[in-house]
PDB file of N, CA and C in Angstrom:
ATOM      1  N   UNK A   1       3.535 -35.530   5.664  1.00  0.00           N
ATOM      2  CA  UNK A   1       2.745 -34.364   6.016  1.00  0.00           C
ATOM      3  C   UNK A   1       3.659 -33.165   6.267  1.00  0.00           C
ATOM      4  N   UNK A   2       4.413 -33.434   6.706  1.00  0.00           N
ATOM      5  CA  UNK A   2       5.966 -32.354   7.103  1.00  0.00           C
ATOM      6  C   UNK A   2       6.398 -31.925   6.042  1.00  0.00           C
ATOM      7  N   UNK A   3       6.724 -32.756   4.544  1.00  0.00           N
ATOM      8  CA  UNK A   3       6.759 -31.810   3.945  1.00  0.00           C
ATOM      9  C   UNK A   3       6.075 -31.359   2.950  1.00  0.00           C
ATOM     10  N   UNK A   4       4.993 -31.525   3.144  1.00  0.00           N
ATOM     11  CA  UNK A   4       3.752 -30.838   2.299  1.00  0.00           C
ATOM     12  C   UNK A   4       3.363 -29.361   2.892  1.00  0.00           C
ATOM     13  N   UNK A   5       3.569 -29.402   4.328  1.00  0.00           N
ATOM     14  CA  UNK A   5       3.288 -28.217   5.381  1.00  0.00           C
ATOM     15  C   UNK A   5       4.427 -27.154   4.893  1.00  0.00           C
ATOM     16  N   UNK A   6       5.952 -27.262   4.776  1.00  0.00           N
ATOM     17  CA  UNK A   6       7.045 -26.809   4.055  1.00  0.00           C
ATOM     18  C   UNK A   6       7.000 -26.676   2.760  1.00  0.00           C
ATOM     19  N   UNK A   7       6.178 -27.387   1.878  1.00  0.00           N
ATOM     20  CA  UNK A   7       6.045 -26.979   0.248  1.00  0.00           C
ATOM     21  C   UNK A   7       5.153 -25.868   0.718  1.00  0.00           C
ATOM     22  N   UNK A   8       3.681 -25.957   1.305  1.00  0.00           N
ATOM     23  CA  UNK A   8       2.983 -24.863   1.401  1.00  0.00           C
ATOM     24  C   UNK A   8       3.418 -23.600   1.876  1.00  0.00           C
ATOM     25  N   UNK A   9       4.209 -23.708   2.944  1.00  0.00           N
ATOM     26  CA  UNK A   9       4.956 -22.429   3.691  1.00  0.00           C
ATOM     27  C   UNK A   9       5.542 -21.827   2.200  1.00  0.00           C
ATOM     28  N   UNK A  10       6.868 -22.634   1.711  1.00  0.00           N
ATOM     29  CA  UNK A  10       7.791 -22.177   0.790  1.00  0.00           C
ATOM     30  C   UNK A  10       7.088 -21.564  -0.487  1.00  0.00           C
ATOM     31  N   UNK A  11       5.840 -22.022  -0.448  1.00  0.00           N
ATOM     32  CA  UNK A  11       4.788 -21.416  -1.931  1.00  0.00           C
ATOM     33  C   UNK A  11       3.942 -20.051  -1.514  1.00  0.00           C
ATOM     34  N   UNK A  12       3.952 -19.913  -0.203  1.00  0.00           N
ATOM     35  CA  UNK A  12       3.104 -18.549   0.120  1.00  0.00           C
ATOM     36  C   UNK A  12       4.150 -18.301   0.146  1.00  0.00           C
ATOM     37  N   UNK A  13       5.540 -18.067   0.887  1.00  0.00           N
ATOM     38  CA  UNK A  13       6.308 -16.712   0.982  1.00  0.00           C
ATOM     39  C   UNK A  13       6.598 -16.390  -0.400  1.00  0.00           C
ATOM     40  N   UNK A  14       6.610 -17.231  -1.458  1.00  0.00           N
ATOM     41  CA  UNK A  14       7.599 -17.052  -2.746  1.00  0.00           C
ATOM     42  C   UNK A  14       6.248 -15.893  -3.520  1.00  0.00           C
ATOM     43  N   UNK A  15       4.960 -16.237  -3.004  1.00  0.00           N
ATOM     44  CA  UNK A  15       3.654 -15.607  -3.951  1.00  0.00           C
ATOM     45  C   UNK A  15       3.637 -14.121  -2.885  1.00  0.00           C
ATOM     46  N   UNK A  16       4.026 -13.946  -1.635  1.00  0.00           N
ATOM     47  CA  UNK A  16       4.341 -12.486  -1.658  1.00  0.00           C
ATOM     48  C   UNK A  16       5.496 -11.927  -1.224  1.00  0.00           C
ATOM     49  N   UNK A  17       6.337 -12.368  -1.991  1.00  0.00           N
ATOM     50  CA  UNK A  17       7.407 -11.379  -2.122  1.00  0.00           C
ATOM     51  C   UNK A  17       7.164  -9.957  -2.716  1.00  0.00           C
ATOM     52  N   UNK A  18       6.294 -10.388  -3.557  1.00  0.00           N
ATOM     53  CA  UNK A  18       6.473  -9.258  -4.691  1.00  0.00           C
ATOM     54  C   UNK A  18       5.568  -7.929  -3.672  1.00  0.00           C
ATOM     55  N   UNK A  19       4.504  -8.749  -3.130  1.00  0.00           N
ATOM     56  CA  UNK A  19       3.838  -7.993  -2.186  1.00  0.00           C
ATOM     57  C   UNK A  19       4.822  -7.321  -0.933  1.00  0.00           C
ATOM     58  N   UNK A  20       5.320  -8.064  -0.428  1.00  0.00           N
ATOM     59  CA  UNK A  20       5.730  -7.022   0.446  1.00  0.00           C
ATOM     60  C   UNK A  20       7.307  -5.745   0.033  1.00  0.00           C
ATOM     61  N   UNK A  21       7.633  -6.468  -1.393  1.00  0.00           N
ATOM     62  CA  UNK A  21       8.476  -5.471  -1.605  1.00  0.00           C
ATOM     63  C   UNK A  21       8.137  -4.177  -1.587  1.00  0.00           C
ATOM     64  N   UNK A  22       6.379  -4.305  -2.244  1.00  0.00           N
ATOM     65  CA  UNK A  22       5.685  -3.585  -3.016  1.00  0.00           C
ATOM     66  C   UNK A  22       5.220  -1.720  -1.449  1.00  0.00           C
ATOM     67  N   UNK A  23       5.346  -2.764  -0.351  1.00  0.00           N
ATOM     68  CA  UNK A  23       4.941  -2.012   0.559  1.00  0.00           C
ATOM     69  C   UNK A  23       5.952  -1.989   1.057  1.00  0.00           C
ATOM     70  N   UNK A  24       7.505  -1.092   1.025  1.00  0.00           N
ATOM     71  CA  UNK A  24       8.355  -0.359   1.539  1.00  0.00           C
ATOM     72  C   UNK A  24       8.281   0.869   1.238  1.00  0.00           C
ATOM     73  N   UNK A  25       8.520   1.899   2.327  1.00  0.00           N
ATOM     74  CA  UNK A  25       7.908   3.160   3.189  1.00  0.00           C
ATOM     75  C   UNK A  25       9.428   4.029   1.656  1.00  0.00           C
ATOM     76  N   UNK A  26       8.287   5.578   1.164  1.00  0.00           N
ATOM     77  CA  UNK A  26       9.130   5.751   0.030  1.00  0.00           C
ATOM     78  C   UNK A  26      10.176   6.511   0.998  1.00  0.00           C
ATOM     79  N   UNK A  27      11.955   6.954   0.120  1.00  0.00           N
ATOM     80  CA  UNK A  27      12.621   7.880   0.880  1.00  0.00           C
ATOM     81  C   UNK A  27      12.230   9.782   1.642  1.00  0.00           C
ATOM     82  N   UNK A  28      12.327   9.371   2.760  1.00  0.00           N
ATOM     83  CA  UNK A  28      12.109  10.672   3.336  1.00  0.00           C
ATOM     84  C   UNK A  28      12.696  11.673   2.467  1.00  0.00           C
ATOM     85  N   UNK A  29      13.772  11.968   1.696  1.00  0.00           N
ATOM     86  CA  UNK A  29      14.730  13.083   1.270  1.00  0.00           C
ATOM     87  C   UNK A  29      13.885  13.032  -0.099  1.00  0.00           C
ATOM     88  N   UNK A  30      14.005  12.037  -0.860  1.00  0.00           N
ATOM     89  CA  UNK A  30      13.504  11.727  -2.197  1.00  0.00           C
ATOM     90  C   UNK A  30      12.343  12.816  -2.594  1.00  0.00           C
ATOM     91  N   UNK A  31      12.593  12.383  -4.213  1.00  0.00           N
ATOM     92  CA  UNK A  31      11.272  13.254  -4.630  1.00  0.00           C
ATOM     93  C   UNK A  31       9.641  13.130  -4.711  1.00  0.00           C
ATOM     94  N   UNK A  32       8.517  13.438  -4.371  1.00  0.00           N
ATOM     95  CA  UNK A  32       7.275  12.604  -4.523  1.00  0.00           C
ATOM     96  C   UNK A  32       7.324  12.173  -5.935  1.00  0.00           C
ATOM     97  N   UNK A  33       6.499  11.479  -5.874  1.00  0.00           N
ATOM     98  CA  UNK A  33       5.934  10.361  -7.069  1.00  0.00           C
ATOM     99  C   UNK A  33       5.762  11.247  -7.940  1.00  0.00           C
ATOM    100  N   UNK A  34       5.891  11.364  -9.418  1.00  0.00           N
ATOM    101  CA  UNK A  34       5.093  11.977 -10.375  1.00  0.00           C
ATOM    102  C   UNK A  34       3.664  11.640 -10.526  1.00  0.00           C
ATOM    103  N   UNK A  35       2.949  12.336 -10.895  1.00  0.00           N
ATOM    104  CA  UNK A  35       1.565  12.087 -10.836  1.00  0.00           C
ATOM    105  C   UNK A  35       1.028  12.936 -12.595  1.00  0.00           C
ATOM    106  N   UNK A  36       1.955  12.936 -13.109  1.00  0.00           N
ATOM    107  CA  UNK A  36       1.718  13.202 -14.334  1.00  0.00           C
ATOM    108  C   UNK A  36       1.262  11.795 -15.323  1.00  0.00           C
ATOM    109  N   UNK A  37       2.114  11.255 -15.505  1.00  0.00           N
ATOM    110  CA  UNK A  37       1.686   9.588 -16.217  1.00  0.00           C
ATOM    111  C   UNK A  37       0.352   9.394 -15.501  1.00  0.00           C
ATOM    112  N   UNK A  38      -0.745   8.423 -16.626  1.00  0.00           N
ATOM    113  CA  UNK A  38      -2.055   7.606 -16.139  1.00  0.00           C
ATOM    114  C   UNK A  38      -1.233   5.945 -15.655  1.00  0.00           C
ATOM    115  N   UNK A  39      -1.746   5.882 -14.962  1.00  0.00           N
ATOM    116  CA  UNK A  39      -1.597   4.358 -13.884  1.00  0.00           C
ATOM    117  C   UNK A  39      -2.095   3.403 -15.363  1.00  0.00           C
ATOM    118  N   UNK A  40      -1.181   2.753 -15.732  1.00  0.00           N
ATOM    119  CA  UNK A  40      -1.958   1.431 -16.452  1.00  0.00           C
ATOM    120  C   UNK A  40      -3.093   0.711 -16.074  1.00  0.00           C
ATOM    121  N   UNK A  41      -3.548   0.642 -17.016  1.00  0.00           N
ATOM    122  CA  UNK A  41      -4.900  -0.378 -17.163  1.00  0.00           C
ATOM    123  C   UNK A  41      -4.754  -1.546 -16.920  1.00  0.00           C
ATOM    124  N   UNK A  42      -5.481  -2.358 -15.669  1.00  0.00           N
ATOM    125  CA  UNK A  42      -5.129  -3.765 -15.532  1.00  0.00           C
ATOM    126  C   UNK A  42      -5.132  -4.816 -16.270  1.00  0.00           C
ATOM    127  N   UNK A  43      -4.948  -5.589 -16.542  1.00  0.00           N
ATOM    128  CA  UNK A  43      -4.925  -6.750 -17.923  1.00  0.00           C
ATOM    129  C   UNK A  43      -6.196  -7.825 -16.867  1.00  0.00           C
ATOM    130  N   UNK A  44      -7.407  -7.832 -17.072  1.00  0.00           N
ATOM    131  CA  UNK A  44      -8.849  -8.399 -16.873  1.00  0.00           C
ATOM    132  C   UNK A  44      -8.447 -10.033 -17.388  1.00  0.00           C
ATOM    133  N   UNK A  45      -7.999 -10.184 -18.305  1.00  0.00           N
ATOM    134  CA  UNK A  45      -7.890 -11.753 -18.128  1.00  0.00           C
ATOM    135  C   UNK A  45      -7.073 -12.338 -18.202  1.00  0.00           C
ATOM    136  N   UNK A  46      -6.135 -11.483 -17.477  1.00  0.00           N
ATOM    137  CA  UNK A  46      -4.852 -12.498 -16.294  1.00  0.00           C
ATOM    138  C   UNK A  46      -5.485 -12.611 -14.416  1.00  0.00           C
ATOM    139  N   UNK A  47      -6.335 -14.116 -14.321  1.00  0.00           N
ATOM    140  CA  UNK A  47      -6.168 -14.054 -13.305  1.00  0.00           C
ATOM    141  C   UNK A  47      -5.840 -14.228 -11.854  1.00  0.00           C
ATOM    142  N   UNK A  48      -5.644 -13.960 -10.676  1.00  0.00           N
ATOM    143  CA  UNK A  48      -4.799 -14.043  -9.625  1.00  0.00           C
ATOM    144  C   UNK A  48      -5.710 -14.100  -8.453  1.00  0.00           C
ATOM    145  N   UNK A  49      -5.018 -14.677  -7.516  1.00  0.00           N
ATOM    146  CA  UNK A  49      -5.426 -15.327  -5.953  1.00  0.00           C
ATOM    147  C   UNK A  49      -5.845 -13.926  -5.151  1.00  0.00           C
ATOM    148  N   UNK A  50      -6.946 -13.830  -4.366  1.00  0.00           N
ATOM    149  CA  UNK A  50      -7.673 -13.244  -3.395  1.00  0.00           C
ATOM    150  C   UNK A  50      -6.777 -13.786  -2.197  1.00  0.00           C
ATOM    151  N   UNK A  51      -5.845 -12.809  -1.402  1.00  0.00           N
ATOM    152  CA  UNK A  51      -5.291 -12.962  -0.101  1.00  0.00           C
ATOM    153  C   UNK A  51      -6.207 -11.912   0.884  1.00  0.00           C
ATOM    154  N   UNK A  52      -6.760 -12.340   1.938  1.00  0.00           N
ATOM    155  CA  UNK A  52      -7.223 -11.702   2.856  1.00  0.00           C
ATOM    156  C   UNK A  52      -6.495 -12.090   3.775  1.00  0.00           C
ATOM    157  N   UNK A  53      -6.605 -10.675   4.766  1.00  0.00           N
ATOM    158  CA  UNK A  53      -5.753 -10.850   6.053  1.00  0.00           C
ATOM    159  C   UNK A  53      -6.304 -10.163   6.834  1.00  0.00           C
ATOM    160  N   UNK A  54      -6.221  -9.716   8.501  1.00  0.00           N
ATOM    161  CA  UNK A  54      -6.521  -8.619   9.143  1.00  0.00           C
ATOM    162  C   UNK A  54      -5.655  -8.343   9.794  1.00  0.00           C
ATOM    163  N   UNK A  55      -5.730  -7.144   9.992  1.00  0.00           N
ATOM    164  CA  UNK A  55      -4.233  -6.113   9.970  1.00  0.00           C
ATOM    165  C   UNK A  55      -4.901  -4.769  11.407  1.00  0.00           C
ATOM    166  N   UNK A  56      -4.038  -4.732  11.902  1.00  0.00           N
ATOM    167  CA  UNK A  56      -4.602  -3.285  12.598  1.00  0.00           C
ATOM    168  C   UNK A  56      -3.892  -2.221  12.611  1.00  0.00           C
ATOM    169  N   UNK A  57      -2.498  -2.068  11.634  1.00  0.00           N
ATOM    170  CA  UNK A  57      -2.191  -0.767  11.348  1.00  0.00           C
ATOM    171  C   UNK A  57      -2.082  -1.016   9.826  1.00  0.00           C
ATOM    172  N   UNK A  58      -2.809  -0.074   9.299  1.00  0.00           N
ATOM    173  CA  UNK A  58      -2.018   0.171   7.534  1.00  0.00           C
ATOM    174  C   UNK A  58      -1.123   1.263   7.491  1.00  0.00           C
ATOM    175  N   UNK A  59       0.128   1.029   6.957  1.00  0.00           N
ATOM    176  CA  UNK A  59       0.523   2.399   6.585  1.00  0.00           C
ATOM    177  C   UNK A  59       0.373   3.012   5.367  1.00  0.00           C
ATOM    178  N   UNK A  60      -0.269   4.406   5.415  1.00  0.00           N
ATOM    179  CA  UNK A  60      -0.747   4.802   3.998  1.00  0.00           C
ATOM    180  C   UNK A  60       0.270   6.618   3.613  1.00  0.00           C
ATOM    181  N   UNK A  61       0.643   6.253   2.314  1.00  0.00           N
ATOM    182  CA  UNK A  61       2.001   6.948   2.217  1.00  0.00           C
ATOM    183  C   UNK A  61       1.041   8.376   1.196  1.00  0.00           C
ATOM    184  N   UNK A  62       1.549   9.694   1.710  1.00  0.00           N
ATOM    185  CA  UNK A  62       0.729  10.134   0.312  1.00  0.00           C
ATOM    186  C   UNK A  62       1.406  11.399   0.644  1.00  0.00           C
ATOM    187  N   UNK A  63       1.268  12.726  -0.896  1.00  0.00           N
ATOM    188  CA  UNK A  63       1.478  13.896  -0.983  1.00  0.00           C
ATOM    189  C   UNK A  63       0.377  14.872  -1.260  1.00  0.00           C
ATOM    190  N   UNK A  64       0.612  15.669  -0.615  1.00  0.00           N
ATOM    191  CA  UNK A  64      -0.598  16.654  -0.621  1.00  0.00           C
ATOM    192  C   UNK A  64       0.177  18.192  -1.740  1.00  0.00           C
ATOM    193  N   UNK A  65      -0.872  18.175  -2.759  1.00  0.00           N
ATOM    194  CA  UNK A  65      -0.023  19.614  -3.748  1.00  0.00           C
ATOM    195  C   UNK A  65      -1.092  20.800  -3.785  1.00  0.00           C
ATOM    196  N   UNK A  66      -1.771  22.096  -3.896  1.00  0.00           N
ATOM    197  CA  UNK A  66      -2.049  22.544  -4.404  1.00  0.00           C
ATOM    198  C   UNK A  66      -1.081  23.640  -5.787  1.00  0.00           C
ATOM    199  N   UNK A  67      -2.060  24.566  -5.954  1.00  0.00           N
ATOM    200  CA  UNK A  67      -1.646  25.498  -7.560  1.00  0.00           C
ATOM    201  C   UNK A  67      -0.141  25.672  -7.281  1.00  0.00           C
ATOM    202  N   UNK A  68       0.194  26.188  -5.740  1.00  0.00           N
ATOM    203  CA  UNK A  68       1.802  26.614  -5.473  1.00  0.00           C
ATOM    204  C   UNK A  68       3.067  25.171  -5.461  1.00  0.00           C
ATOM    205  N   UNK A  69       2.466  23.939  -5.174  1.00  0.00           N
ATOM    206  CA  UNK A  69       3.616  23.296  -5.048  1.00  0.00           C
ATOM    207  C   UNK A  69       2.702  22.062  -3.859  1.00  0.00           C
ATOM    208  N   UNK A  70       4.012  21.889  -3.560  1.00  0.00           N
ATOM    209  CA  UNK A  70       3.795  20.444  -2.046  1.00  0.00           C
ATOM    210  C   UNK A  70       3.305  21.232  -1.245  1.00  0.00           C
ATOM    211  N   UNK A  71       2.493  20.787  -0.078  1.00  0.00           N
ATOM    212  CA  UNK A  71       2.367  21.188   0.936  1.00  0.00           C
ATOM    213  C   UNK A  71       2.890  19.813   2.194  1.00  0.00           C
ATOM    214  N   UNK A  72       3.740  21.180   3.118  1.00  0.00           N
ATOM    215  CA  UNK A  72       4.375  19.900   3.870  1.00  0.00           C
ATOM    216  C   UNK A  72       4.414  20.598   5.311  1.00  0.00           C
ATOM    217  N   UNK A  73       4.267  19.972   6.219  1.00  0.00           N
ATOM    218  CA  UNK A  73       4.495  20.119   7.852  1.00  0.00           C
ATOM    219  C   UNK A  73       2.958  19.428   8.459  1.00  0.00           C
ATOM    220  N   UNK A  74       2.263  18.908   7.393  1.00  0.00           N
ATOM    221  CA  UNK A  74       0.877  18.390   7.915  1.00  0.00           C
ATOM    222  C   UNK A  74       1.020  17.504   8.953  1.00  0.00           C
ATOM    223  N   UNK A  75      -0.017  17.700   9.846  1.00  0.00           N
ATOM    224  CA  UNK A  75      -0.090  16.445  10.951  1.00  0.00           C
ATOM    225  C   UNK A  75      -1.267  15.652  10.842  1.00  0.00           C
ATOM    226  N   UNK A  76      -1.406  14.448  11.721  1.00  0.00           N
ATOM    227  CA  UNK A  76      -2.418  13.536  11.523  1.00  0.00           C
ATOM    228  C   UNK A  76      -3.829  14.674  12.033  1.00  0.00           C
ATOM    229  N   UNK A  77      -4.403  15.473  12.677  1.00  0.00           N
ATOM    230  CA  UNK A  77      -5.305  16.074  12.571  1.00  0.00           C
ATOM    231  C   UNK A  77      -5.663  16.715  11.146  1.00  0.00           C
ATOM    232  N   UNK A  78      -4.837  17.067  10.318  1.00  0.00           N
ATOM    233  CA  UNK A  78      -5.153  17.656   9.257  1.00  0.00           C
ATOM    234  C   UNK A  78      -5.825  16.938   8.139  1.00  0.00           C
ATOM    235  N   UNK A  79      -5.867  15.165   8.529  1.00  0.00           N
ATOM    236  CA  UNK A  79      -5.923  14.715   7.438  1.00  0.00           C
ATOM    237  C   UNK A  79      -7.386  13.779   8.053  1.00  0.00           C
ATOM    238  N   UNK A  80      -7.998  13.428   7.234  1.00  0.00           N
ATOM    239  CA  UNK A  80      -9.043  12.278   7.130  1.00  0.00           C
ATOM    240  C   UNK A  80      -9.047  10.712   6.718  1.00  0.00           C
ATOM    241  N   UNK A  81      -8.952   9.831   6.954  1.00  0.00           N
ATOM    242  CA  UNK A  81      -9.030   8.485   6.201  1.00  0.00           C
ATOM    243  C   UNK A  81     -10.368   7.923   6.281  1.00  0.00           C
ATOM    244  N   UNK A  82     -11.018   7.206   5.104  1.00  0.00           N
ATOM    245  CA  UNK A  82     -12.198   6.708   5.480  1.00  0.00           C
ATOM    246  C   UNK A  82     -12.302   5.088   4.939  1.00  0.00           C
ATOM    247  N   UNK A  83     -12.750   4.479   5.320  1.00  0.00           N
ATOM    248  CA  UNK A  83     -12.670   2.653   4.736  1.00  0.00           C
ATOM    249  C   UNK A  83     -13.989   2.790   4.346  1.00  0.00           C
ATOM    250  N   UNK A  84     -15.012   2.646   3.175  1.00  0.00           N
ATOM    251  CA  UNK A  84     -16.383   1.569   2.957  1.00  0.00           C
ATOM    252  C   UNK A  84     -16.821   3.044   3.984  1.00  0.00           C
ATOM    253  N   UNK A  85     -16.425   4.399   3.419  1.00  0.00           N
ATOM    254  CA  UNK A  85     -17.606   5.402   4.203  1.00  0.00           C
ATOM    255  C   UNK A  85     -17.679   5.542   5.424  1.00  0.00           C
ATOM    256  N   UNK A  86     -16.532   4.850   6.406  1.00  0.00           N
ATOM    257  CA  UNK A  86     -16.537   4.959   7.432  1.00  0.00           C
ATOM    258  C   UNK A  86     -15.198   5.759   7.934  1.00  0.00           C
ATOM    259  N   UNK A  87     -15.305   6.645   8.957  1.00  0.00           N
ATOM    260  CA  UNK A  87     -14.359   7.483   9.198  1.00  0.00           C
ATOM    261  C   UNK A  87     -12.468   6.190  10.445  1.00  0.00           C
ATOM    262  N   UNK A  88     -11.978   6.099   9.770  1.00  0.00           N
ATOM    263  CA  UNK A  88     -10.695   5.026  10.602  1.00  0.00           C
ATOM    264  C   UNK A  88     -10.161   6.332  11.311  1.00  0.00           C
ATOM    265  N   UNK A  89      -9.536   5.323  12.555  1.00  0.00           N
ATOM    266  CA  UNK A  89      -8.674   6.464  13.583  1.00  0.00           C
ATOM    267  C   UNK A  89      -7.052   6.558  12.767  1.00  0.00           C
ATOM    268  N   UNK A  90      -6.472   7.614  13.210  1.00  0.00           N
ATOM    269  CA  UNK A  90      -4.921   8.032  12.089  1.00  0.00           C
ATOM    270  C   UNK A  90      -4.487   7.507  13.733  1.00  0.00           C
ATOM    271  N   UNK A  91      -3.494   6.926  13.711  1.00  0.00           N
ATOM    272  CA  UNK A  91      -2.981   6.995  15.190  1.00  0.00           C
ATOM    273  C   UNK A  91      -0.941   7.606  15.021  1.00  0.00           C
ATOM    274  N   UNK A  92      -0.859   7.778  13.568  1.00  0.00           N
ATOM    275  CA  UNK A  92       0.462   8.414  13.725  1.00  0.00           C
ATOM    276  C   UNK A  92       0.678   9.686  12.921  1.00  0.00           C
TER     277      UNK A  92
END
């Protein structure tokens, strides 16, 4: 049973690696993302495992541009988040 409990451990961390690489915070100095390229189209019949979890902070990374450029010095009042139409608290 011990090591079936250790195959299972060793098979979830190895299935999100890719996940949590995926969520490291981008460089402060760096440039924003281009937003010129379209996001690829998902490939529909490759398919993959449903992980649910509950979480009570997300961190959500983003740039704000209008016609002139970036806009930057925003604070959490300036901004809105909403889940499923519902308004979430920003707490940073």
């Amino acid at each position: 049973m011990r090591h079936l409990s250790a195959a299972l451990f060793a098979s979830t961390v190895l299935l999100l690696l890719p996940a949590l690489h995926a969520q490291e915070a981008p460089s402060p100095g760096g440039p924003p993302p281009s937003s010129s390229a379209p996001a690829p189209e998902p490939d529909e019949s490759i398919s993959s495992p449903t992980i649910r979890v509950r979480t009570n902070l997300v961190n959500t990374y983003f740039s704000v541009r209008d016609k002139n450029g970036y806009l930057t010095g925003l604070h959490k009042d300036d901004c809105q988040i909403f889940e499923n139409k519902a308004p979430q608290t920003i707490r940073n």
